[in-house]
Protein backbone atom coordinates (compact mmCIF):
# COMPACT_ATOMS: atom_id res chain seq x y z
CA UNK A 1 28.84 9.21 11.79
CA UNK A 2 28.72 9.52 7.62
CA UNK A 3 27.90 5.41 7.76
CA UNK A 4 24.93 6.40 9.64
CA UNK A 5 24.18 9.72 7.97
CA UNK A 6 23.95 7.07 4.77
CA UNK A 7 22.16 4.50 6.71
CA UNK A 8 19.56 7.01 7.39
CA UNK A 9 19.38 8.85 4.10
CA UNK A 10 18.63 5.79 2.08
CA UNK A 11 16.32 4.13 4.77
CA UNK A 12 14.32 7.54 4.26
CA UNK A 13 14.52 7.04 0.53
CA UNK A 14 13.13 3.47 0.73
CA UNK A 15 10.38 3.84 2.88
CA UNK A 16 9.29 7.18 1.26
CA UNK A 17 8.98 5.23 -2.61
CA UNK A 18 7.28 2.40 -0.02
CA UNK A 19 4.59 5.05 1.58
CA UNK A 20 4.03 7.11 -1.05
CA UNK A 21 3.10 4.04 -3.14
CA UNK A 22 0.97 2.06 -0.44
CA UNK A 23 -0.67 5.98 -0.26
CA UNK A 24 -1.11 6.06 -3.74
CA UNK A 25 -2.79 2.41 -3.93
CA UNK A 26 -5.23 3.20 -1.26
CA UNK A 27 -6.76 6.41 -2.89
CA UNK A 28 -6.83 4.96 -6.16
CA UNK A 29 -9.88 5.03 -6.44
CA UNK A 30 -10.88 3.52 -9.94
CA UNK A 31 -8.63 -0.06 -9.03
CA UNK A 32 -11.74 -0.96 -6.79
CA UNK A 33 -14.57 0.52 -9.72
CA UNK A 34 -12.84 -2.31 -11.87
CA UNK A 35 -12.82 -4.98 -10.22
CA UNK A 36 -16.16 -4.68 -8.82
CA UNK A 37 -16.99 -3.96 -12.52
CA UNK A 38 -15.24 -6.99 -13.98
CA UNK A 39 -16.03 -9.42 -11.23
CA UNK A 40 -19.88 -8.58 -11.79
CA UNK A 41 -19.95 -7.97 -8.22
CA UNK A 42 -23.11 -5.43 -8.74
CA UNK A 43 -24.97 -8.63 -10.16
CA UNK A 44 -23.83 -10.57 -7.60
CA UNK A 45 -24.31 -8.71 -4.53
CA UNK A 46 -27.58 -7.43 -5.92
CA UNK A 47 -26.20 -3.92 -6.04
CA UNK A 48 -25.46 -1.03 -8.24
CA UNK A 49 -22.20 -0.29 -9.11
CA UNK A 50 -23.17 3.10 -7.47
CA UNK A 51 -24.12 1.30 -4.25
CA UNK A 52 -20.60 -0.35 -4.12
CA UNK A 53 -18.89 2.90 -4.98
CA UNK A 54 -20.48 4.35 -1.84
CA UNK A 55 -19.86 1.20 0.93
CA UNK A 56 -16.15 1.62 -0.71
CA UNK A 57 -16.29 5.34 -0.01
CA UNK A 58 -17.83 4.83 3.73
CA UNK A 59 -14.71 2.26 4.25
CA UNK A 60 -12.14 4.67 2.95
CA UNK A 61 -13.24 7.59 5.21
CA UNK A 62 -13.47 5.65 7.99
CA UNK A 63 -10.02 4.65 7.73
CA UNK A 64 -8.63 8.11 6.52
CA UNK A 65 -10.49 10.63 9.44
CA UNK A 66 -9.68 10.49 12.80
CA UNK A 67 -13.35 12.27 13.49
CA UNK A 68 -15.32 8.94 12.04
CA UNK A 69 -14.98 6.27 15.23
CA UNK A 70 -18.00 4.39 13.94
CA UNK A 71 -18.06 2.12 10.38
CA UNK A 72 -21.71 1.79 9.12
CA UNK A 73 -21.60 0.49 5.93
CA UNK A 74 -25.20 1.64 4.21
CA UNK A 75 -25.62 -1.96 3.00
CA UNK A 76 -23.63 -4.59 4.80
CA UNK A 77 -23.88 -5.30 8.26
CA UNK A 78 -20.65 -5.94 10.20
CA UNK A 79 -19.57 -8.10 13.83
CA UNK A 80 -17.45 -6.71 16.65
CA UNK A 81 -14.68 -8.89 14.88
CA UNK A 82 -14.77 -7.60 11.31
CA UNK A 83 -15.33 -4.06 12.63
CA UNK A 84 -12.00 -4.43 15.28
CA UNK A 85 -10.23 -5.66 11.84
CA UNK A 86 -11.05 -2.43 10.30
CA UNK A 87 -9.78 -0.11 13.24
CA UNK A 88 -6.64 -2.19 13.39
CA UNK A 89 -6.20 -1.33 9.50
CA UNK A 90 -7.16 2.40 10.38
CA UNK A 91 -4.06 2.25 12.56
CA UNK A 92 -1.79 0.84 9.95
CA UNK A 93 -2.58 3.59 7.16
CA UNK A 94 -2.39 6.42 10.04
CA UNK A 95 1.44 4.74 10.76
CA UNK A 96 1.73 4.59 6.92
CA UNK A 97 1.01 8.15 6.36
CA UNK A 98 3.62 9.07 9.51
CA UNK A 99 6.26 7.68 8.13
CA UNK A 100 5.05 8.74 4.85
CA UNK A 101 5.96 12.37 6.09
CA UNK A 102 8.63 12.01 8.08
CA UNK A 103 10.46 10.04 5.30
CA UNK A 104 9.73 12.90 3.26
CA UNK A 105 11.44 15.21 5.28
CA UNK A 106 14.69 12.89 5.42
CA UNK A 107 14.84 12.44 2.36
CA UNK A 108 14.51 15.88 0.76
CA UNK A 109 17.78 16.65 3.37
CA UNK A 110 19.45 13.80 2.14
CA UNK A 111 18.55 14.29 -1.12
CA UNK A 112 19.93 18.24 -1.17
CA UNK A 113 23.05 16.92 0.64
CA UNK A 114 24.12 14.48 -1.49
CA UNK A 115 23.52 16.76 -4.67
CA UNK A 116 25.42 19.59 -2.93
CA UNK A 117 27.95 17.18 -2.57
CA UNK A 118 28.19 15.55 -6.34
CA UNK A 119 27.55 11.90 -4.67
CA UNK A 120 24.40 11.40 -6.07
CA UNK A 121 26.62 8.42 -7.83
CA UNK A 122 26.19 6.95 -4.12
CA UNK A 123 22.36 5.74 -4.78
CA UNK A 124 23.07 3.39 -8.23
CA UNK A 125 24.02 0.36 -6.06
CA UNK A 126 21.16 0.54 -3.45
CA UNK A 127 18.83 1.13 -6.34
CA UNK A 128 20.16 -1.16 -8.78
CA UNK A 129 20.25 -4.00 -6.05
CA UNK A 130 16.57 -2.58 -4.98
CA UNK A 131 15.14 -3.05 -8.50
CA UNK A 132 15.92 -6.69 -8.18
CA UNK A 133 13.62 -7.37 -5.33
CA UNK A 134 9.81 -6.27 -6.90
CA UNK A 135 9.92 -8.90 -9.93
CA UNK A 136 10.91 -11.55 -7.36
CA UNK A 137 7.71 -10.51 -4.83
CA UNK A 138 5.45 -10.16 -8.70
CA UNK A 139 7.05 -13.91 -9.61
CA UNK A 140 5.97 -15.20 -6.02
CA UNK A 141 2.72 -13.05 -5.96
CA UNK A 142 1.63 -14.82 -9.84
CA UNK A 143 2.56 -17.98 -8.17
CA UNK A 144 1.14 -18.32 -4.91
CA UNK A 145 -1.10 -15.10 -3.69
CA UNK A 146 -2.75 -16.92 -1.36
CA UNK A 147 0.36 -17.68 0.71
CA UNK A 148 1.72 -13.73 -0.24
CA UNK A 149 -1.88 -12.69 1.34
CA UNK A 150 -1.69 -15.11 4.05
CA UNK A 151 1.65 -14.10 5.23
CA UNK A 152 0.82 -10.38 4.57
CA UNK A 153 -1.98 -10.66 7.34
CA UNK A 154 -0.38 -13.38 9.77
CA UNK A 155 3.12 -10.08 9.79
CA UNK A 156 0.63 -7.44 10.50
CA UNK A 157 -2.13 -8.57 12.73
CA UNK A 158 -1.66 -11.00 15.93
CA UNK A 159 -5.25 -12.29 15.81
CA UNK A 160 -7.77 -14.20 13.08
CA UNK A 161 -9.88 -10.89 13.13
CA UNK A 162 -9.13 -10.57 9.42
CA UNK A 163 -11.01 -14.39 8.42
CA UNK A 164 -14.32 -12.79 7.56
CA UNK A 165 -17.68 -14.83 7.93
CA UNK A 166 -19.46 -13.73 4.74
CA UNK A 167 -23.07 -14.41 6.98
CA UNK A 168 -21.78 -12.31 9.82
CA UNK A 169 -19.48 -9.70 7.74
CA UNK A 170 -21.08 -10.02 4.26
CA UNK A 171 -18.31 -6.55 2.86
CA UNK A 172 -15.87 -9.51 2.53
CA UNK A 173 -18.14 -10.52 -0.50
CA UNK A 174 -17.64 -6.83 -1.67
CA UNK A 175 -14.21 -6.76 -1.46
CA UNK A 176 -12.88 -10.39 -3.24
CA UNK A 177 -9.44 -11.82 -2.97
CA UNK A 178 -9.18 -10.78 -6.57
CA UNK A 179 -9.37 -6.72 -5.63
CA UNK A 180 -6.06 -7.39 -3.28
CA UNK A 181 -4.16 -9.34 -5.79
CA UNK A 182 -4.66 -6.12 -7.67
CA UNK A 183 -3.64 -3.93 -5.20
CA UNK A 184 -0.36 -6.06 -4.40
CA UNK A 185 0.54 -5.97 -7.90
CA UNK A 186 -0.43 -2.23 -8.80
CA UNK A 187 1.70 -1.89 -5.61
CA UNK A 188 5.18 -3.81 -7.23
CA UNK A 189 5.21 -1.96 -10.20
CA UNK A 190 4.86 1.18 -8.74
CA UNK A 191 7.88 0.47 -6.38
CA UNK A 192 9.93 -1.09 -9.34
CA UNK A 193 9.13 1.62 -11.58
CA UNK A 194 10.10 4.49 -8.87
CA UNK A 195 13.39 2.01 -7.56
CA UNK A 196 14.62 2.09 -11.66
CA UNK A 197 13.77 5.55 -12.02
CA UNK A 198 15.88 6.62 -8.88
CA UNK A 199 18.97 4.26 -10.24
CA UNK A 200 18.56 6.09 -13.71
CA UNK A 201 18.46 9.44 -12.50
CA UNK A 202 21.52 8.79 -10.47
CA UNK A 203 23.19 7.12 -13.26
CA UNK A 204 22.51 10.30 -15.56
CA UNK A 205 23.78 12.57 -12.61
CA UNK A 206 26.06 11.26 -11.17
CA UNK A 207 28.71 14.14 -11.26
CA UNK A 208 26.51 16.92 -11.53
């Protein structure tokens, strides 16, 4: 029973630092304004940087509220394919945000038992051996994205929906391989930063 109590405490732990920074990736916000920005995508595309902002922001709500069934982007037409893609990734970040929460709420239990308890000396390992994992996904990422964002897609969805035609789903041209890159690695370093934080903070406290 205390094996699993630990299983579960740190498998809360993990996939809360996991959530919370997939969460924070997606709403941030200004990741996308730069690229766009720095790819010349408004030149491009033949659009402001305004226009962009807002097919970005049509995307993002459309994934985010259950109430919006229907994605019209204001400049960009889409196929039943590319728009099936999207409400398959609508699903993901609602199952992201689920687990999100109920991670949470195992952790901050595990996390006030373990205190109580003066074993917060228990988490250095798992941390420590954590920690090692990120710079080995960033070395692989730097190396070979295309397979990272190949593989990525090929885990998560069981069809070719996500192989946009830029003539019949012309977003894909809005959104370049370049902006995911980004996202993958803004994504590493907040996990490494949070897994090194966690092993220092239960290095410094370890008897307290």
């Amino acid at each position: 029973m205390e094996v699993l109590k630990k299983v579960t405490g740190l498998s809360s732990l993990f996939l809360f630092i996991i959530t919370i920074s997939i969460s924070f990736v997606i709403l941030f916000t200004p990741l996308y304004y730069y690229t766009a920005s720095s790819l010349g995508l408004p030149d491009t595309l033949n659009l402001s940087i305004e226009a962009l902002m807002e097919n970005y922001y049509v995307l993002l709500k459309y994934l985010h509220f259950p109430w919006i069934t229907e994605l019209n982007f204001p400049d960009f037409i889409s196929s039943e394919s590319g728009l099936f893609h999207f409400f398959e990734v609508k699903i993901l970040f609602y199952l992201n945000y689920i687990i999100l929460i109920l991670s949470a709420i195992g952790s901050f239990i595990y996390f006030r038992v373990i205190k109580r308890t003066k074993r917060i000396w228990t988490l250095q390992k798992p941390f420590f051996i954590a920690s090692l994992v990120p710079p080995l996904l960033l070395l692989f990422l730097t190396v070979s994205f295309d397979k990272m964002f190949v593989l990525f897609h090929e885990i998560f969805f069981n069809n070719d929906d996500w192989l946009f035609n830029p003539a019949t789903d012309p977003i894909i041209l809005a959104l370049p391989e370049e902006f995911f890159m980004y996202t993958f690695l803004l994504f590493f370093l907040l996990i490494e930063t949070l897994f090194i934080f966690m092993y220092q903070y239960s290095k410094r406290n370890a008897f307290k």
